[in-house]
C-alpha atoms as a PDB file:
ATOM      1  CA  UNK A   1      35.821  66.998 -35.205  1.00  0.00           C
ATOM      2  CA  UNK A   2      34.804  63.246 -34.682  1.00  0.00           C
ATOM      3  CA  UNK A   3      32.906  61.359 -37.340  1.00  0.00           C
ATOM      4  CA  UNK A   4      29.624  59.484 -35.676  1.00  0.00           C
ATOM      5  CA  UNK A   5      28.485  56.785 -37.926  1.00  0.00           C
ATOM      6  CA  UNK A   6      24.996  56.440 -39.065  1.00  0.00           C
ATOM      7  CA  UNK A   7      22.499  53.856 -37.883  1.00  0.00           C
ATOM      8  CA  UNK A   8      22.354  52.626 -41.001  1.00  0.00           C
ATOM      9  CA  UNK A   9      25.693  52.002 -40.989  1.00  0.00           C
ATOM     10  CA  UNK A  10      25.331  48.653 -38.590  1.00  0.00           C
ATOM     11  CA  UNK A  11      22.614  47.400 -40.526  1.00  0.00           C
ATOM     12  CA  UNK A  12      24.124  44.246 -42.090  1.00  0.00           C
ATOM     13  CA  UNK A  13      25.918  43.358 -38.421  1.00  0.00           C
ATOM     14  CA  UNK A  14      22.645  43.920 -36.770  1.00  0.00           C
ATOM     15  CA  UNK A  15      21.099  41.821 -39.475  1.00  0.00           C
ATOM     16  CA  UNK A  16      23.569  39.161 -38.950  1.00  0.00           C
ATOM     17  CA  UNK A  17      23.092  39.267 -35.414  1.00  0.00           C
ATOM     18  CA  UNK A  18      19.635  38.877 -35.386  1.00  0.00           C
ATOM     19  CA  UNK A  19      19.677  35.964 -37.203  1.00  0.00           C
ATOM     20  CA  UNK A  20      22.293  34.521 -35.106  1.00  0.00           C
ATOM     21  CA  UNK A  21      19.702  35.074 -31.836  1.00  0.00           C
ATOM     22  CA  UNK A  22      16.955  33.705 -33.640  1.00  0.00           C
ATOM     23  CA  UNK A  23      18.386  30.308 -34.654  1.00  0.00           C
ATOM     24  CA  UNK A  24      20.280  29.962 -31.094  1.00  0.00           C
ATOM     25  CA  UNK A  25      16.726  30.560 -29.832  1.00  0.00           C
ATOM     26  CA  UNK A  26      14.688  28.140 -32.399  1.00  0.00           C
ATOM     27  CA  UNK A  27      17.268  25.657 -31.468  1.00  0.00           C
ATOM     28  CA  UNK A  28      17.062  25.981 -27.671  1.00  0.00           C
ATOM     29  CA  UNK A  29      13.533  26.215 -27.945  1.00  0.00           C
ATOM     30  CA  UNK A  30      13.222  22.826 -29.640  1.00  0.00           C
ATOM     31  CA  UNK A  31      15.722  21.330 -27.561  1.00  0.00           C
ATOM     32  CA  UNK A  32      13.514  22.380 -24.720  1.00  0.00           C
ATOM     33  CA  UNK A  33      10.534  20.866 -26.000  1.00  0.00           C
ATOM     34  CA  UNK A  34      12.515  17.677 -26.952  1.00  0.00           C
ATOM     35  CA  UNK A  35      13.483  17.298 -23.491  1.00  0.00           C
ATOM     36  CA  UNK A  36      10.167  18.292 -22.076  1.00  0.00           C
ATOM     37  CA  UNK A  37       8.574  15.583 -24.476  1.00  0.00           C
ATOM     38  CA  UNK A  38      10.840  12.563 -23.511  1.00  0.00           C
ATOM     39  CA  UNK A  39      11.417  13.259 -19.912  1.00  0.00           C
ATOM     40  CA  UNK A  40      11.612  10.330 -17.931  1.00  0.00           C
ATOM     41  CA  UNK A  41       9.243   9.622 -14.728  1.00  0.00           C
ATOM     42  CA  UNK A  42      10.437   9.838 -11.406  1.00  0.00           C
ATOM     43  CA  UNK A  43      10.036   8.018  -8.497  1.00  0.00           C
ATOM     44  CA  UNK A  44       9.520   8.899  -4.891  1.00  0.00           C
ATOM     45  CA  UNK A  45       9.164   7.178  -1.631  1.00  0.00           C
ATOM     46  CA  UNK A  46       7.108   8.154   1.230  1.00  0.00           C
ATOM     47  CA  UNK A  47       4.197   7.523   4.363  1.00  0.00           C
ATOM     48  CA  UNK A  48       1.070   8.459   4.387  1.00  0.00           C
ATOM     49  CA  UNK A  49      -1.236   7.497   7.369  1.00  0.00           C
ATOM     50  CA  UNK A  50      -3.194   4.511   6.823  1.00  0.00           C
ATOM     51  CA  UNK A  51      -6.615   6.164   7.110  1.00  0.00           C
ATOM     52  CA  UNK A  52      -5.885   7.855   3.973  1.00  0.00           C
ATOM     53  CA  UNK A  53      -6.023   3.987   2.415  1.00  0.00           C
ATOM     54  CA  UNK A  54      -9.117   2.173   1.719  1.00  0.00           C
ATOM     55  CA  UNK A  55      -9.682  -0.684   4.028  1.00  0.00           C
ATOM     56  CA  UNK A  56      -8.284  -4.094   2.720  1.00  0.00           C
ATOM     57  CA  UNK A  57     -10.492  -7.031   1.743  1.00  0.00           C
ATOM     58  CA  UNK A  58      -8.805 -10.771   2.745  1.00  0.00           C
ATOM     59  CA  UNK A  59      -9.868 -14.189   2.886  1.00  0.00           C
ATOM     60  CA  UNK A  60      -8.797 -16.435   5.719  1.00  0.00           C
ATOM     61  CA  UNK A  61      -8.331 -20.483   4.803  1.00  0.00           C
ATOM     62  CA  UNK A  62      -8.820 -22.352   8.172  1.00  0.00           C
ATOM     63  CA  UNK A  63      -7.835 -26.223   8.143  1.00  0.00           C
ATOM     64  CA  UNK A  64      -7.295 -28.183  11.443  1.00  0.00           C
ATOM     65  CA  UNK A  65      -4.257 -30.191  11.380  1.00  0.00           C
ATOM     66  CA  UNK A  66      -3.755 -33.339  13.803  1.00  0.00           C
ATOM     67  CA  UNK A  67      -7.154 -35.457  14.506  1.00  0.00           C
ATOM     68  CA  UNK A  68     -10.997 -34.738  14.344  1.00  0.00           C
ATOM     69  CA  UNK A  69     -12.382 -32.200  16.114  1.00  0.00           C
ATOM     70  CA  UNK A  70      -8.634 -31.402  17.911  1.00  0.00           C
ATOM     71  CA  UNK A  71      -9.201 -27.853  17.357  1.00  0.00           C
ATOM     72  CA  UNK A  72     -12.611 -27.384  19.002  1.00  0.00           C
ATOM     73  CA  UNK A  73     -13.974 -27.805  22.568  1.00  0.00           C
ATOM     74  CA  UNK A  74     -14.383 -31.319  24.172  1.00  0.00           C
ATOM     75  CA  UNK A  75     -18.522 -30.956  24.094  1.00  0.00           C
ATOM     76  CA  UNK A  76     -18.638 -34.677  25.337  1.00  0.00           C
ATOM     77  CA  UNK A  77     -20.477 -35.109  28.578  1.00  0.00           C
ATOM     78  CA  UNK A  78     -17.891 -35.979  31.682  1.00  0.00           C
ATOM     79  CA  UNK A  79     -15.021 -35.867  28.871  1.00  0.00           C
ATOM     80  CA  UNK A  80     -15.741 -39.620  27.827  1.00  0.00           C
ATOM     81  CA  UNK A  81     -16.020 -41.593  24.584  1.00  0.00           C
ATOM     82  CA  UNK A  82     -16.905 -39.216  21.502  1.00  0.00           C
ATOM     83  CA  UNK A  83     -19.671 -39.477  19.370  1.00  0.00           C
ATOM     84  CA  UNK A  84     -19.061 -37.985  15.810  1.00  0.00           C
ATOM     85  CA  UNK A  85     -22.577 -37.545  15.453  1.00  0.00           C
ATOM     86  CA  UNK A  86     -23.558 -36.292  18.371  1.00  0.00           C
ATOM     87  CA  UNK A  87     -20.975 -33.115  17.725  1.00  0.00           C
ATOM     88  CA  UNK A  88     -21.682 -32.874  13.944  1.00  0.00           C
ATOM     89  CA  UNK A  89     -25.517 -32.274  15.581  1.00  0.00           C
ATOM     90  CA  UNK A  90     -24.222 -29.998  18.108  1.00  0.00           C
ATOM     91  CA  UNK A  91     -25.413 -26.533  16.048  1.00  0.00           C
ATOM     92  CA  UNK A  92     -26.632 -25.563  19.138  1.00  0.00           C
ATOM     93  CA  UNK A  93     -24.460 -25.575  21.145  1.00  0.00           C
ATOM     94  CA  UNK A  94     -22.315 -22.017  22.576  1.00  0.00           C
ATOM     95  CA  UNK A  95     -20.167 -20.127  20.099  1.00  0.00           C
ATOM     96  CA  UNK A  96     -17.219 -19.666  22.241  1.00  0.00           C
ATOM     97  CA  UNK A  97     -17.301 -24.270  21.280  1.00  0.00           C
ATOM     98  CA  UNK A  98     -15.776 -23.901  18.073  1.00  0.00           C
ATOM     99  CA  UNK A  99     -13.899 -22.062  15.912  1.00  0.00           C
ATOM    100  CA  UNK A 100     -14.610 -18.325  15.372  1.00  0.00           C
ATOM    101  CA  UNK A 101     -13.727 -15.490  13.361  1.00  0.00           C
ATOM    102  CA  UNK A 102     -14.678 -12.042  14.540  1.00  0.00           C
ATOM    103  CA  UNK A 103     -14.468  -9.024  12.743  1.00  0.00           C
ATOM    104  CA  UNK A 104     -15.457  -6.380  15.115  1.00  0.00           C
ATOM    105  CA  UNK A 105     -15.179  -2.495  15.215  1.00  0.00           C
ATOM    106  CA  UNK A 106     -16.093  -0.073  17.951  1.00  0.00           C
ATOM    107  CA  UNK A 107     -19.251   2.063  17.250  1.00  0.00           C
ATOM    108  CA  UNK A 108     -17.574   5.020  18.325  1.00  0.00           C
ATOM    109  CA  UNK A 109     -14.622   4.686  16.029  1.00  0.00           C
ATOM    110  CA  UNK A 110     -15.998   7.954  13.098  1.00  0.00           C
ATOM    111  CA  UNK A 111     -12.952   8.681  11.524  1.00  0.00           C
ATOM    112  CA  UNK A 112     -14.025   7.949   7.835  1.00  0.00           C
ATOM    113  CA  UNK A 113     -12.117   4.522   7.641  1.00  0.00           C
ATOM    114  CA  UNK A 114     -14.208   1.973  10.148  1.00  0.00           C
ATOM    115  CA  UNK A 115     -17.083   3.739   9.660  1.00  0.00           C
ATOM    116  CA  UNK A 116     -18.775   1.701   7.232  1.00  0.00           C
ATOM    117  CA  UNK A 117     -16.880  -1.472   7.928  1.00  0.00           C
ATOM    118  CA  UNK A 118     -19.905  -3.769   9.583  1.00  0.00           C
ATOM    119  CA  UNK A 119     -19.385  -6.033  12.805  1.00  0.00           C
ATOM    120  CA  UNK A 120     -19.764 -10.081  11.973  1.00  0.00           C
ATOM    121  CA  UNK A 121     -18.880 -13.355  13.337  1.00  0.00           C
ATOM    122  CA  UNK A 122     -18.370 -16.717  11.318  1.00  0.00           C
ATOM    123  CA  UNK A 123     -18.588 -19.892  13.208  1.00  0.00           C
ATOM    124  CA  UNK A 124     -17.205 -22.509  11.566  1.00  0.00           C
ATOM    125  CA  UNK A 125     -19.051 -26.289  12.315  1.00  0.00           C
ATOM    126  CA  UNK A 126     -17.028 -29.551  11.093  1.00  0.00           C
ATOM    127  CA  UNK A 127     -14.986 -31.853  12.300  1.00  0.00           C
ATOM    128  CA  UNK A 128     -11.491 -30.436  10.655  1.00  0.00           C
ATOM    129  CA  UNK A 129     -12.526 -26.369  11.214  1.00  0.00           C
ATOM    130  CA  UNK A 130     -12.319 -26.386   7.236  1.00  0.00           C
ATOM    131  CA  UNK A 131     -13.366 -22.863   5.670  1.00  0.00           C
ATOM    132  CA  UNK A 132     -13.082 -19.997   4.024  1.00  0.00           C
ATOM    133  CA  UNK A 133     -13.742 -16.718   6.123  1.00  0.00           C
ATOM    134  CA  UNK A 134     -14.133 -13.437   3.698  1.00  0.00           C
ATOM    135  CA  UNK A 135     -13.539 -10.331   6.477  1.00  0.00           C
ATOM    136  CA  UNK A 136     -12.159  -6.985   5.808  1.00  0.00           C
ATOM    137  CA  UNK A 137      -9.655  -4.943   8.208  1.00  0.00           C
ATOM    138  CA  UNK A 138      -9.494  -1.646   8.635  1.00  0.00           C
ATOM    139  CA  UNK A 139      -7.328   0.917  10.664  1.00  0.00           C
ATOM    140  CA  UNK A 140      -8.559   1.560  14.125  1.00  0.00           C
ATOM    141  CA  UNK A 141      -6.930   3.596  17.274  1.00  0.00           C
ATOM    142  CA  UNK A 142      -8.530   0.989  19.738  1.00  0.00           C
ATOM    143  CA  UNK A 143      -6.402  -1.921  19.659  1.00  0.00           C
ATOM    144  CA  UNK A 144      -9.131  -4.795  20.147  1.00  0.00           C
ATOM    145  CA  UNK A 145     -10.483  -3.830  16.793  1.00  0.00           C
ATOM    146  CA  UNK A 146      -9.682  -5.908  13.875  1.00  0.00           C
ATOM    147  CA  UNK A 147     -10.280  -9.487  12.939  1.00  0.00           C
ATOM    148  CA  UNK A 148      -9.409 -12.035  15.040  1.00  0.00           C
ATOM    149  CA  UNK A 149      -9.711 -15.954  14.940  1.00  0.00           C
ATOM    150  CA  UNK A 150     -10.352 -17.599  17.654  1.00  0.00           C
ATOM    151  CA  UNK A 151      -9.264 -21.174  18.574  1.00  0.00           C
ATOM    152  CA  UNK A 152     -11.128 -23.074  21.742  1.00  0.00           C
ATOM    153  CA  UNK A 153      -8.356 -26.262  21.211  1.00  0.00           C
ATOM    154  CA  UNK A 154      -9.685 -29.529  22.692  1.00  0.00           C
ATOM    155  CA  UNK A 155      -8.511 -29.680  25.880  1.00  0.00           C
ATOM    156  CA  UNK A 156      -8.118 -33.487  25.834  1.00  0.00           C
ATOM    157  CA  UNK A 157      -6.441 -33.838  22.390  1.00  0.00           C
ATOM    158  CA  UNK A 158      -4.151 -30.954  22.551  1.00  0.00           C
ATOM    159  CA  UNK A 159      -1.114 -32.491  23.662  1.00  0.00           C
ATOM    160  CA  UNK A 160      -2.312 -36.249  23.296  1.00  0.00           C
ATOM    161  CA  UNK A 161      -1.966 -36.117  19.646  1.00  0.00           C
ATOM    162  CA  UNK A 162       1.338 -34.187  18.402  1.00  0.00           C
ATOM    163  CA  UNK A 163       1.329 -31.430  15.966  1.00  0.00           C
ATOM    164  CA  UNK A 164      -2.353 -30.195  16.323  1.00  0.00           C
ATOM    165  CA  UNK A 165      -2.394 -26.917  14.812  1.00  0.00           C
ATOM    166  CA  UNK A 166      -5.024 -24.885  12.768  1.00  0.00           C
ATOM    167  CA  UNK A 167      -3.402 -23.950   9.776  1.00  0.00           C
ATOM    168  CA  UNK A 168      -4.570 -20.374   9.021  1.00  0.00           C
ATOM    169  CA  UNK A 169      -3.827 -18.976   4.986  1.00  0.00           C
ATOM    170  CA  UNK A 170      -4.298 -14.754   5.036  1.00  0.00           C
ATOM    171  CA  UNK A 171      -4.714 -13.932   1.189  1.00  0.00           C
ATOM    172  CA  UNK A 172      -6.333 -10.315  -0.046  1.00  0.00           C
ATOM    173  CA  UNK A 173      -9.274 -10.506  -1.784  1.00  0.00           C
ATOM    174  CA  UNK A 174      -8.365  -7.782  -4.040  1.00  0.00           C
ATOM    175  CA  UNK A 175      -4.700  -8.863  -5.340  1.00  0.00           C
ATOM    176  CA  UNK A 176      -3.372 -10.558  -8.003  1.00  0.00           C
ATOM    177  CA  UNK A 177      -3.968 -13.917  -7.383  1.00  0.00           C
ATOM    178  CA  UNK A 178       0.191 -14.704  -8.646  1.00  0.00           C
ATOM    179  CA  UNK A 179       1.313 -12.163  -6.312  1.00  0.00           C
ATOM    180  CA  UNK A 180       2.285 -13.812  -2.926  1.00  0.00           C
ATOM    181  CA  UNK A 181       3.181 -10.134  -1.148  1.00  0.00           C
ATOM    182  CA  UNK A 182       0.123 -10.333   0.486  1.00  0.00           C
ATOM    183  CA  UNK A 183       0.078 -13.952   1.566  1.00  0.00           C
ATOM    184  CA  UNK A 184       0.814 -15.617   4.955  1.00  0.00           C
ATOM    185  CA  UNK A 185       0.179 -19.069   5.927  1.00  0.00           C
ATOM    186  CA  UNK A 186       0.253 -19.474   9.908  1.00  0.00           C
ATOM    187  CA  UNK A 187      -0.097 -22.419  11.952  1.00  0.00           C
ATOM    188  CA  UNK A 188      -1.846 -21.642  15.698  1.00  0.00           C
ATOM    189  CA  UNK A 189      -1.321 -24.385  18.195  1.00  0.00           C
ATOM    190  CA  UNK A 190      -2.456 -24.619  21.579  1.00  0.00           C
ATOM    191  CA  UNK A 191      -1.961 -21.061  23.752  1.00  0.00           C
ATOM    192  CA  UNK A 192      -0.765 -19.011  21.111  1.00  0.00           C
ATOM    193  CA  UNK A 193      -1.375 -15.197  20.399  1.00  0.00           C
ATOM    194  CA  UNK A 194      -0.436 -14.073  17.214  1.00  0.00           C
ATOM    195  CA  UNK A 195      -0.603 -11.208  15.515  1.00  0.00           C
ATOM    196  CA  UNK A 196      -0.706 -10.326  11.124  1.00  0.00           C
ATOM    197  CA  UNK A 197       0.145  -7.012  10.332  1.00  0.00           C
ATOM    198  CA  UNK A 198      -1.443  -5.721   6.846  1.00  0.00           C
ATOM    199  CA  UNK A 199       0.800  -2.695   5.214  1.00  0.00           C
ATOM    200  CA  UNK A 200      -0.429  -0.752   1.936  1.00  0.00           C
ATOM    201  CA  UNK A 201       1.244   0.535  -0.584  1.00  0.00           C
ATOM    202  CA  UNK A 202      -0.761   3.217  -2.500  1.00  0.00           C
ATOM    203  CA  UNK A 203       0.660   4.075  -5.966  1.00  0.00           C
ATOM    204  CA  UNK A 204       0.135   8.091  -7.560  1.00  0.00           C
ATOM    205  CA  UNK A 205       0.621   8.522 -11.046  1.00  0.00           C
ATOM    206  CA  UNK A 206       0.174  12.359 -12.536  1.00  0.00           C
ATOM    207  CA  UNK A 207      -1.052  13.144  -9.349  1.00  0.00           C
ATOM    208  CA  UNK A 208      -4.196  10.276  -9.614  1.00  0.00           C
ATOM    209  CA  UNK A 209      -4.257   7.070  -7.363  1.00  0.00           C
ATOM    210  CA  UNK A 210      -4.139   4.402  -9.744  1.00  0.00           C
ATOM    211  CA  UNK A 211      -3.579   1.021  -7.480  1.00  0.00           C
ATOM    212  CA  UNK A 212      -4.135   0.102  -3.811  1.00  0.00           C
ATOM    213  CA  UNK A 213      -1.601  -3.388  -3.127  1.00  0.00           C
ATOM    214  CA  UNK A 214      -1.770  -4.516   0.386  1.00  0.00           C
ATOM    215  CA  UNK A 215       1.184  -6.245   1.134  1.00  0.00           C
ATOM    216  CA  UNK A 216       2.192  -8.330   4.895  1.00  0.00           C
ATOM    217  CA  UNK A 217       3.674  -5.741   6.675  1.00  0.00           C
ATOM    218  CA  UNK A 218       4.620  -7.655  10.075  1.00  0.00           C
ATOM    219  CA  UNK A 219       3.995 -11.284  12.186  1.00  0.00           C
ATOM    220  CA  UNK A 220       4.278 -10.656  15.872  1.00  0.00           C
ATOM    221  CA  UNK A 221       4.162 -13.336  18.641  1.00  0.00           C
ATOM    222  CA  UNK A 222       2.083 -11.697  21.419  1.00  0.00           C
ATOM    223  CA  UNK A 223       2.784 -14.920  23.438  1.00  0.00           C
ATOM    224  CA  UNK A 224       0.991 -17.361  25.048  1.00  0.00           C
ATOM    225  CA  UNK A 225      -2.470 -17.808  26.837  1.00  0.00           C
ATOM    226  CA  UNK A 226      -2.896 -19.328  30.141  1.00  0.00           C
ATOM    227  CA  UNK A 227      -6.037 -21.546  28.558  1.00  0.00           C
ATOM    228  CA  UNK A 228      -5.699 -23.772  25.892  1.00  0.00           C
ATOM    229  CA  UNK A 229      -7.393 -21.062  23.579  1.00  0.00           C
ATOM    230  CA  UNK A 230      -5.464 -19.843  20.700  1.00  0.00           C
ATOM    231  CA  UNK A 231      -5.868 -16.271  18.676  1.00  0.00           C
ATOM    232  CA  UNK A 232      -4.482 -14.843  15.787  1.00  0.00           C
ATOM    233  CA  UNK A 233      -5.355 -11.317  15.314  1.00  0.00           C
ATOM    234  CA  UNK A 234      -5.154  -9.287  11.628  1.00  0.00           C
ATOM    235  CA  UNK A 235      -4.401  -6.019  11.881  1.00  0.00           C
ATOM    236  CA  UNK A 236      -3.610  -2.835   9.424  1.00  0.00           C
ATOM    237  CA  UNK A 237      -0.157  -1.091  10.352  1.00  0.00           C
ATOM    238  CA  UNK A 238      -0.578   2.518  11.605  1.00  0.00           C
ATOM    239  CA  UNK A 239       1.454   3.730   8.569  1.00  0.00           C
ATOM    240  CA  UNK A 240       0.615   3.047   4.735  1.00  0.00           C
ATOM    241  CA  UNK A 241       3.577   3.520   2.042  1.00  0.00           C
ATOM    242  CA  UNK A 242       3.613   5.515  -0.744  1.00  0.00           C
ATOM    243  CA  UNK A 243       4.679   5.593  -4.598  1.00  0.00           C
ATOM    244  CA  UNK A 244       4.253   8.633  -6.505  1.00  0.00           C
ATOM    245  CA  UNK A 245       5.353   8.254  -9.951  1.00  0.00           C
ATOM    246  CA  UNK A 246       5.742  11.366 -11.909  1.00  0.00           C
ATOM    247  CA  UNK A 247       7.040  13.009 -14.769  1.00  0.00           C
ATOM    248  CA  UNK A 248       7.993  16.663 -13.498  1.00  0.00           C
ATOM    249  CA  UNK A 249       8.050  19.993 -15.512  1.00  0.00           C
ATOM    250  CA  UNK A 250       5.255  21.850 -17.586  1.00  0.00           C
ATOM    251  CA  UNK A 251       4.878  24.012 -20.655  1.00  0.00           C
ATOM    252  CA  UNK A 252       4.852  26.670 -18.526  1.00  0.00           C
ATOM    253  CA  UNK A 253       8.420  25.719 -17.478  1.00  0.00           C
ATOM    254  CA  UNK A 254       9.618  25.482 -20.799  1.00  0.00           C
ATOM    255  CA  UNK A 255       8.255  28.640 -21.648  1.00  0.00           C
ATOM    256  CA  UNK A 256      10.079  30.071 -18.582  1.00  0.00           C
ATOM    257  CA  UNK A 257      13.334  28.498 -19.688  1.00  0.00           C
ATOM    258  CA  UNK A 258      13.161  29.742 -23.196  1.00  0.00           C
ATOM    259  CA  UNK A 259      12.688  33.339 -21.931  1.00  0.00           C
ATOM    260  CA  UNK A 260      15.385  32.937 -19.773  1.00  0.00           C
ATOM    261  CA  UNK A 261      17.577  31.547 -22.591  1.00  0.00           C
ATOM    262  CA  UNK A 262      16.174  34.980 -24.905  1.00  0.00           C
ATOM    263  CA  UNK A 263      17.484  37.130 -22.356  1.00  0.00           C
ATOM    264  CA  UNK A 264      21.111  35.261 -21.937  1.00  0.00           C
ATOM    265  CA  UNK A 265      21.013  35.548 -26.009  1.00  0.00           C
ATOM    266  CA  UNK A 266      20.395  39.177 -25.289  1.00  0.00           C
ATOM    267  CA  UNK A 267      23.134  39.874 -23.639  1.00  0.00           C
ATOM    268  CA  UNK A 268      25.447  37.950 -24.954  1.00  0.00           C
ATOM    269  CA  UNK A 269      25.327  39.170 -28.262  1.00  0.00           C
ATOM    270  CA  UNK A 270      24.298  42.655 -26.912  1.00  0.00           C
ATOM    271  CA  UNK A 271      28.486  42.433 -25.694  1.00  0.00           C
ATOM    272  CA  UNK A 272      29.367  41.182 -28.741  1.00  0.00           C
ATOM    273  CA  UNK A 273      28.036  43.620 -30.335  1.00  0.00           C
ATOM    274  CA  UNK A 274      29.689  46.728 -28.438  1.00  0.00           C
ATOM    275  CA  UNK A 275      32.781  44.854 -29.026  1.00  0.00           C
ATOM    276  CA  UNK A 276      32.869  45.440 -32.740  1.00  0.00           C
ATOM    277  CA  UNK A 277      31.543  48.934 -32.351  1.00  0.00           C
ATOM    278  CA  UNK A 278      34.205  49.876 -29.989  1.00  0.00           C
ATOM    279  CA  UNK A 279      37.289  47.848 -30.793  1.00  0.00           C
ATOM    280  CA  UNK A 280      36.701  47.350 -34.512  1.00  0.00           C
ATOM    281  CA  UNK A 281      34.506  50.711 -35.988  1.00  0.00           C
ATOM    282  CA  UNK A 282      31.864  48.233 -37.544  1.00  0.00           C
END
């Protein structure tokens, strides 16, 4: 006749195993919160297209480099002897004279990133094109959109006097005035086509947008003009980069993990506890 022990019998081991599980488990558990606490942020990389970025506010510095009124239109009558004061009276006279900056958007671009983005034109009236153009660029399909400067170089001083250029400075409004990532200083001469590309990098933190940085993206030389005229065109680049900064896991995770760890526990001492039962009668 075999001898079955009572339940009682176990009692201290299943004490003593209990206790075991429940420390292993405290300890996990506050090991998990520990690391849930002090878990560093992550960084990712991707694209994101640009109409998902707010349009970008810049300033454009013009300065004409090389003699008075090189970088305008000869307005003189039969190309003769120049009269400072007839031009600086010349208000009058056609646009497409002097220098221009455009910043022009179809009406029929809707798609939530033009739309509100407003069509102007800055003429700019003295004798070294000196000024400061505020414009803002936005992302647009039709490629003639943007801003765009426009140089009408004298055609009698262009290549009698050497190094006319209009120097052109492309800052963001919105930008730290110490960061130089979204800075560009170009110098247009006679003929040229020239194009600024504008990238954006958009920063997430805990899933919120905290910071917008334009940055220059691209130059392009489109080439050359068959007049004397001279454009530089600023443009946004079709894609917009983006930082998400993160610190992943939840509570709920942890939670998950410490059942997880109960169960393993479980089992574990579940074993060892057949294993005395079996091999050693306690």
């Amino acid at each position: 006749v075999g001898y079955v022990r009572a339940a009682s019998d176990y009692s201290d081991v299943n004490v003593l195993l209990a206790c075991v599980f429940y420390v292993l488990l405290g300890l996990y558990t506050g090991m998990a919160i520990h690391q849930h606490v002090v878990r560093p942020r992550v960084e990712t990389f991707s694209t994101m297209p640009m109409t998902s970025a707010s349009p970008v506010n810049i300033s454009l510095k013009l300065s004409c480099v090389g003699s008075k009124w090189a970088c305008f239109k000869d307005l003189s009558v039969g190309g003769g002897a120049r009269d400072d004061q007839w031009w600086e009276g010349a208000a009058d006279t056609e646009q497409a004279e002097w220098v221009r900056v455009t910043q022009e958007y179809s009406q029929s671009v809707d798609d939530g990133h033009c739309g509100g983005v407003p069509n102007a034109t800055t003429v700019v009236r003295n004798e070294f094109a000196e000024a400061e153009v505020f414009a803002q660029v936005c992302y647009s399909k039709t490629g003639t959109d943007g801003v765009t400067v426009v140089i009408p170089f004298n055609n009698s001083l262009a290549y009698d006097i050497k190094n006319v250029f209009l120097d052109v400075l492309v800052q963001s409004v919105d930008s730290d005035p110490t960061d130089t990532s979204m800075q560009v200083q170009m110098s247009m001469e006679p003929h040229q086509v020239k194009t600024v590309f504008i990238g954006v990098q958009v920063r997430e933190e805990d899933g919120k947008r905290v910071k917008e940085e334009p940055f220059l993206a691209d130059l392009f030389y489109n080439g050359k003009n068959a007049d004397v005229d001279a454009k530089m065109h600023v443009r946004l680049s079709q894609i917009a980069s983006k930082e998400i900064s993160e610190r992943p896991g939840s509570l709920l995770m942890v939670w998950g993990n410490v059942g997880g760890a109960s169960g393993l526990l479980l089992s574990i001492l579940g074993l060892v506890r057949t294993i005395l039962a079996v091999c050693f009668q306690i």
